[in-house]
C-alpha atoms as a PDB file:
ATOM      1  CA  UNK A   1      -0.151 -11.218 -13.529  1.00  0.00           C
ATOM      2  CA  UNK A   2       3.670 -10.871 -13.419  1.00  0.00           C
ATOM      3  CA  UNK A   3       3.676  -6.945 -13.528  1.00  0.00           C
ATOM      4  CA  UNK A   4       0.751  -6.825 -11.159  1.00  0.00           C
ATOM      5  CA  UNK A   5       2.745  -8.729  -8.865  1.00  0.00           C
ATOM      6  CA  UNK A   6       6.081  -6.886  -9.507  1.00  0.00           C
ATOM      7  CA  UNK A   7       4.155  -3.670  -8.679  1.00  0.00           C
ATOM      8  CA  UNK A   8       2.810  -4.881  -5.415  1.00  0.00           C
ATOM      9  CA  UNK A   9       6.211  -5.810  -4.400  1.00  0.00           C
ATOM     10  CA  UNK A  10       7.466  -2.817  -5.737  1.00  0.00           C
ATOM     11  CA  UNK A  11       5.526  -0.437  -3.968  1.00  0.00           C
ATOM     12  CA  UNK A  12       5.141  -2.049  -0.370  1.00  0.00           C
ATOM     13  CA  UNK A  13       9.280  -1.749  -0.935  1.00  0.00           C
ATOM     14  CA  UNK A  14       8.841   1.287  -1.666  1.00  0.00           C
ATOM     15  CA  UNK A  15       6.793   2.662   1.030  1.00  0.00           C
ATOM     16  CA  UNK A  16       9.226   0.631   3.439  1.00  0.00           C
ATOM     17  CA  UNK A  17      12.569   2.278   1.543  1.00  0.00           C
ATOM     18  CA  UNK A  18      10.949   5.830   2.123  1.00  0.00           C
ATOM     19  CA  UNK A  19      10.242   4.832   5.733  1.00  0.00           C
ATOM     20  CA  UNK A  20      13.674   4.254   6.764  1.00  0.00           C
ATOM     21  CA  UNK A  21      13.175   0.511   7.052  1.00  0.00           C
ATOM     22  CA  UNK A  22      15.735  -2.313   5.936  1.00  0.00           C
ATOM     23  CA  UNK A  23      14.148  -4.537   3.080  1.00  0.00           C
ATOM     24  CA  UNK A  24      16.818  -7.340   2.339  1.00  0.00           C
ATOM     25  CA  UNK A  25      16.006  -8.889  -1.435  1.00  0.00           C
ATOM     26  CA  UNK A  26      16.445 -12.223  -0.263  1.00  0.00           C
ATOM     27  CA  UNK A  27      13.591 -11.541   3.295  1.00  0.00           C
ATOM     28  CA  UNK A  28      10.299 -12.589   3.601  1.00  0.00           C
ATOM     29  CA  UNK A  29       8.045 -10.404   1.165  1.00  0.00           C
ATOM     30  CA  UNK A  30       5.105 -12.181   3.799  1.00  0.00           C
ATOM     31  CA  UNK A  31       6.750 -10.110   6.595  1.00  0.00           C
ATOM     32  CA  UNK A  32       7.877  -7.267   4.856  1.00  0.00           C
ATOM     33  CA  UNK A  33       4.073  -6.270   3.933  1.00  0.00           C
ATOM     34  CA  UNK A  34       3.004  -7.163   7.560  1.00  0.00           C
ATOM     35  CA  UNK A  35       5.556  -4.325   9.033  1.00  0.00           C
ATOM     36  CA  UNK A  36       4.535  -2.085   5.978  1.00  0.00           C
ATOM     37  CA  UNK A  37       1.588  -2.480   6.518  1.00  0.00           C
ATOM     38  CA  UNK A  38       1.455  -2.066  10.353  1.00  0.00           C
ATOM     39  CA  UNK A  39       3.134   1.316   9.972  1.00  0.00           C
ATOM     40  CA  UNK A  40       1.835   2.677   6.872  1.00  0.00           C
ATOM     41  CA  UNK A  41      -1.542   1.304   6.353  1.00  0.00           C
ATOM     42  CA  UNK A  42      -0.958   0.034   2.296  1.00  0.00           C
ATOM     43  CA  UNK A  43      -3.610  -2.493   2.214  1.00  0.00           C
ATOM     44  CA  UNK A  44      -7.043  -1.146   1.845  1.00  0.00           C
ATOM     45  CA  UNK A  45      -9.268  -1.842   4.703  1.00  0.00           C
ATOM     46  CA  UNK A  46     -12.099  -4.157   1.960  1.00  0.00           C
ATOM     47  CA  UNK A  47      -9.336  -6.833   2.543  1.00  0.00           C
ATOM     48  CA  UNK A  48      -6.616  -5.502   5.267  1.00  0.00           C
ATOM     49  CA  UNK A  49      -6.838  -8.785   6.864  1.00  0.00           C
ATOM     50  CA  UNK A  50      -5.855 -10.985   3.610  1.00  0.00           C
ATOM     51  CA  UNK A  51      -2.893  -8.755   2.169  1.00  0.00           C
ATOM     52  CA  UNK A  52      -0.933 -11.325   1.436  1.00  0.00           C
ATOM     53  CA  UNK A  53      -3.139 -13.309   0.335  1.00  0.00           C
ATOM     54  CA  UNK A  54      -3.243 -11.082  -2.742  1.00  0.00           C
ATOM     55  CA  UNK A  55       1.005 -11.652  -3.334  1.00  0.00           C
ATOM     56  CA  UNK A  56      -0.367 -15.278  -2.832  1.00  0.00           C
ATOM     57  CA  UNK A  57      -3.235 -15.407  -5.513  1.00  0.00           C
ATOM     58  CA  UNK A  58      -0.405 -13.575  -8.087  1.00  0.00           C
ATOM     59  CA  UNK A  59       2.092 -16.006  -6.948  1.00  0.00           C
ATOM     60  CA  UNK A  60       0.355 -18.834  -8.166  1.00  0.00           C
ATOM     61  CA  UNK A  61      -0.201 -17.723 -11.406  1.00  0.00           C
ATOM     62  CA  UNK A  62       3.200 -16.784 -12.022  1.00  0.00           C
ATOM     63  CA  UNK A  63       4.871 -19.872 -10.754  1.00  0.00           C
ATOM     64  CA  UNK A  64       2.876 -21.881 -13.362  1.00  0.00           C
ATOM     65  CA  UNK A  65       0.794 -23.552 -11.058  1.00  0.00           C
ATOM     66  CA  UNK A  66      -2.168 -22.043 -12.731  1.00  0.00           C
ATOM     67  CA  UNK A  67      -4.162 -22.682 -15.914  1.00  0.00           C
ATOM     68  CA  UNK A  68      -4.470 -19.689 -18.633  1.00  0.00           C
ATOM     69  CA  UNK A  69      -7.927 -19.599 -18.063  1.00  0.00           C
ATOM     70  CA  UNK A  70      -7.989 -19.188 -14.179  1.00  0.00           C
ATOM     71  CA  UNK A  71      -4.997 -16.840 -14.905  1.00  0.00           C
ATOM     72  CA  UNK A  72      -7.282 -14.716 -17.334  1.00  0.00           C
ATOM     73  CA  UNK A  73      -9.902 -15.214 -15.098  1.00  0.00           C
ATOM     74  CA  UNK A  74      -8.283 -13.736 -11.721  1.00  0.00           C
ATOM     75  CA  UNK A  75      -6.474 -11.098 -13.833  1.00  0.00           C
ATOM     76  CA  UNK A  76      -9.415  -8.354 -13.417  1.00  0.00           C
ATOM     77  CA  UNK A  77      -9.720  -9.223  -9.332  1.00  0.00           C
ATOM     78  CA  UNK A  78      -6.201  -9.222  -8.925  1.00  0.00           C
ATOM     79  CA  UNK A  79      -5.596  -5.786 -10.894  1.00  0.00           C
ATOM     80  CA  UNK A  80      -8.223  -3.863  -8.682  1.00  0.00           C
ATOM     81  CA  UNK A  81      -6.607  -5.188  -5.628  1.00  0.00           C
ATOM     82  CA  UNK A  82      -2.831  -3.863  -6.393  1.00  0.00           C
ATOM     83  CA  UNK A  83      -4.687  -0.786  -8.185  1.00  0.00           C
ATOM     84  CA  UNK A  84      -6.718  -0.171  -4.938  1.00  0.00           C
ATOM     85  CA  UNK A  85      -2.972  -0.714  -2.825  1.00  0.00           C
ATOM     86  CA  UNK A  86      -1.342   1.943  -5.234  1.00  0.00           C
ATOM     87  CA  UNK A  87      -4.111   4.300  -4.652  1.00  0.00           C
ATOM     88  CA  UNK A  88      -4.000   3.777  -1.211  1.00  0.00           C
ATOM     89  CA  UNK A  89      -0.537   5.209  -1.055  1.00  0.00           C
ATOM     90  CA  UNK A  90      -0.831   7.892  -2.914  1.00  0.00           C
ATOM     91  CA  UNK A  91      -3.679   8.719  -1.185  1.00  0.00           C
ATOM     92  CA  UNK A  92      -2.257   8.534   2.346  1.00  0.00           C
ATOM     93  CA  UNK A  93       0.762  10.883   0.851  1.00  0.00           C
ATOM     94  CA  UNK A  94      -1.453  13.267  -0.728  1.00  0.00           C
ATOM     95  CA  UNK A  95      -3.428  13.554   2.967  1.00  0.00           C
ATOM     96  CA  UNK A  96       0.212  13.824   4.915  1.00  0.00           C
ATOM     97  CA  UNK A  97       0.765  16.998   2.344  1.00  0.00           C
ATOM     98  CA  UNK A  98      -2.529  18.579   2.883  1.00  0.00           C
ATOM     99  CA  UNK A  99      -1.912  17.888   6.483  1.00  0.00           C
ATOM    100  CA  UNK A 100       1.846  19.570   6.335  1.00  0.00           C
ATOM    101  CA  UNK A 101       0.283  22.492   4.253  1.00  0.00           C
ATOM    102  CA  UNK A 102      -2.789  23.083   6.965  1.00  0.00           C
ATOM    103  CA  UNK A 103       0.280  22.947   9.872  1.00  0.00           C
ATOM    104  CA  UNK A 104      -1.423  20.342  11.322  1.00  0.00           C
ATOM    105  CA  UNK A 105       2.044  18.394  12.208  1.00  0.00           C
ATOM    106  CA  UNK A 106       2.857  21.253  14.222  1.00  0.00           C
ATOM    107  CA  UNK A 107       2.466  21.032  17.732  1.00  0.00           C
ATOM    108  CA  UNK A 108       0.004  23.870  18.294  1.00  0.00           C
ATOM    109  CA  UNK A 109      -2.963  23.821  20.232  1.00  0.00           C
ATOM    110  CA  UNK A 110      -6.285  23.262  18.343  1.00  0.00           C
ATOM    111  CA  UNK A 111      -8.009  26.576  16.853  1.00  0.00           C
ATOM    112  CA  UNK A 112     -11.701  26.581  16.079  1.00  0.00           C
ATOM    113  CA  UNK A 113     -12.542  27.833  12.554  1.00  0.00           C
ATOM    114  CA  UNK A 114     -13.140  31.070  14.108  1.00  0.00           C
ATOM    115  CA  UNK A 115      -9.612  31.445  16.008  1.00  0.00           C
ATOM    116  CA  UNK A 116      -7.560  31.636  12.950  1.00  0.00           C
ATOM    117  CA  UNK A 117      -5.065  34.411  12.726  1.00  0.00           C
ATOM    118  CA  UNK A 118      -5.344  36.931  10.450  1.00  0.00           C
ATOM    119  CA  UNK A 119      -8.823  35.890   9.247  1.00  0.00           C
END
């Protein structure tokens, strides 16, 4: 539960470092996912609305304020949810390349499938 939280830290800091905005280490990790998320979308949409609850549910365990049973319990939950964040932000970069390599951030007009140079 302690790397599953480091890596949902990790990677909403991440996402915010590579977005030009200023994380401070000692800031509100509760605010810092609300403006990363806001802007970049991290948090899949099965649960966009409870983000941090997710930081919350890890929190818990790792504080101590848990039983090893609920801990091994939650573990599976909690690793789909910060596997399903990761994958969300690799997908969303993997779309803004294939976006970038179609020229779609260009600002050209919109050509039908059949207006396409040189085809």
């Amino acid at each position: 539960m302690v790397y599953l939280r480091q890596a949902f830290e990790l990677i909403t800091k991440q996402v915010a470092h590579l977005a030009g905005m200023t994380v401070k280490e000692r800031g509100s990790f509760a605010q810092l996912l609300k403006t990363v998320d806001e802007n970049h979308h991290i948090i899949p949409r099965a649960f966009s609305k409870d983000g941090y609850r997710l930081f919350s549910e890890l929190s818990v365990v790792v504080h101590g304020n848990s039983t090893e049973a609920i801990a091994l319990q939650k573990f599976r939950p909690c690793e789909m949810l910060v596997r399903g964040v990761i994958a969300n932000v690799f997908s969303d970069n993997d779309m803004r390349q294939a976006i970038d390599q179609l020229g779609w951030n260009r600002d050209e007009p919109y050509a039908s499938a059949g207006d396409e140079k040189g085809a």
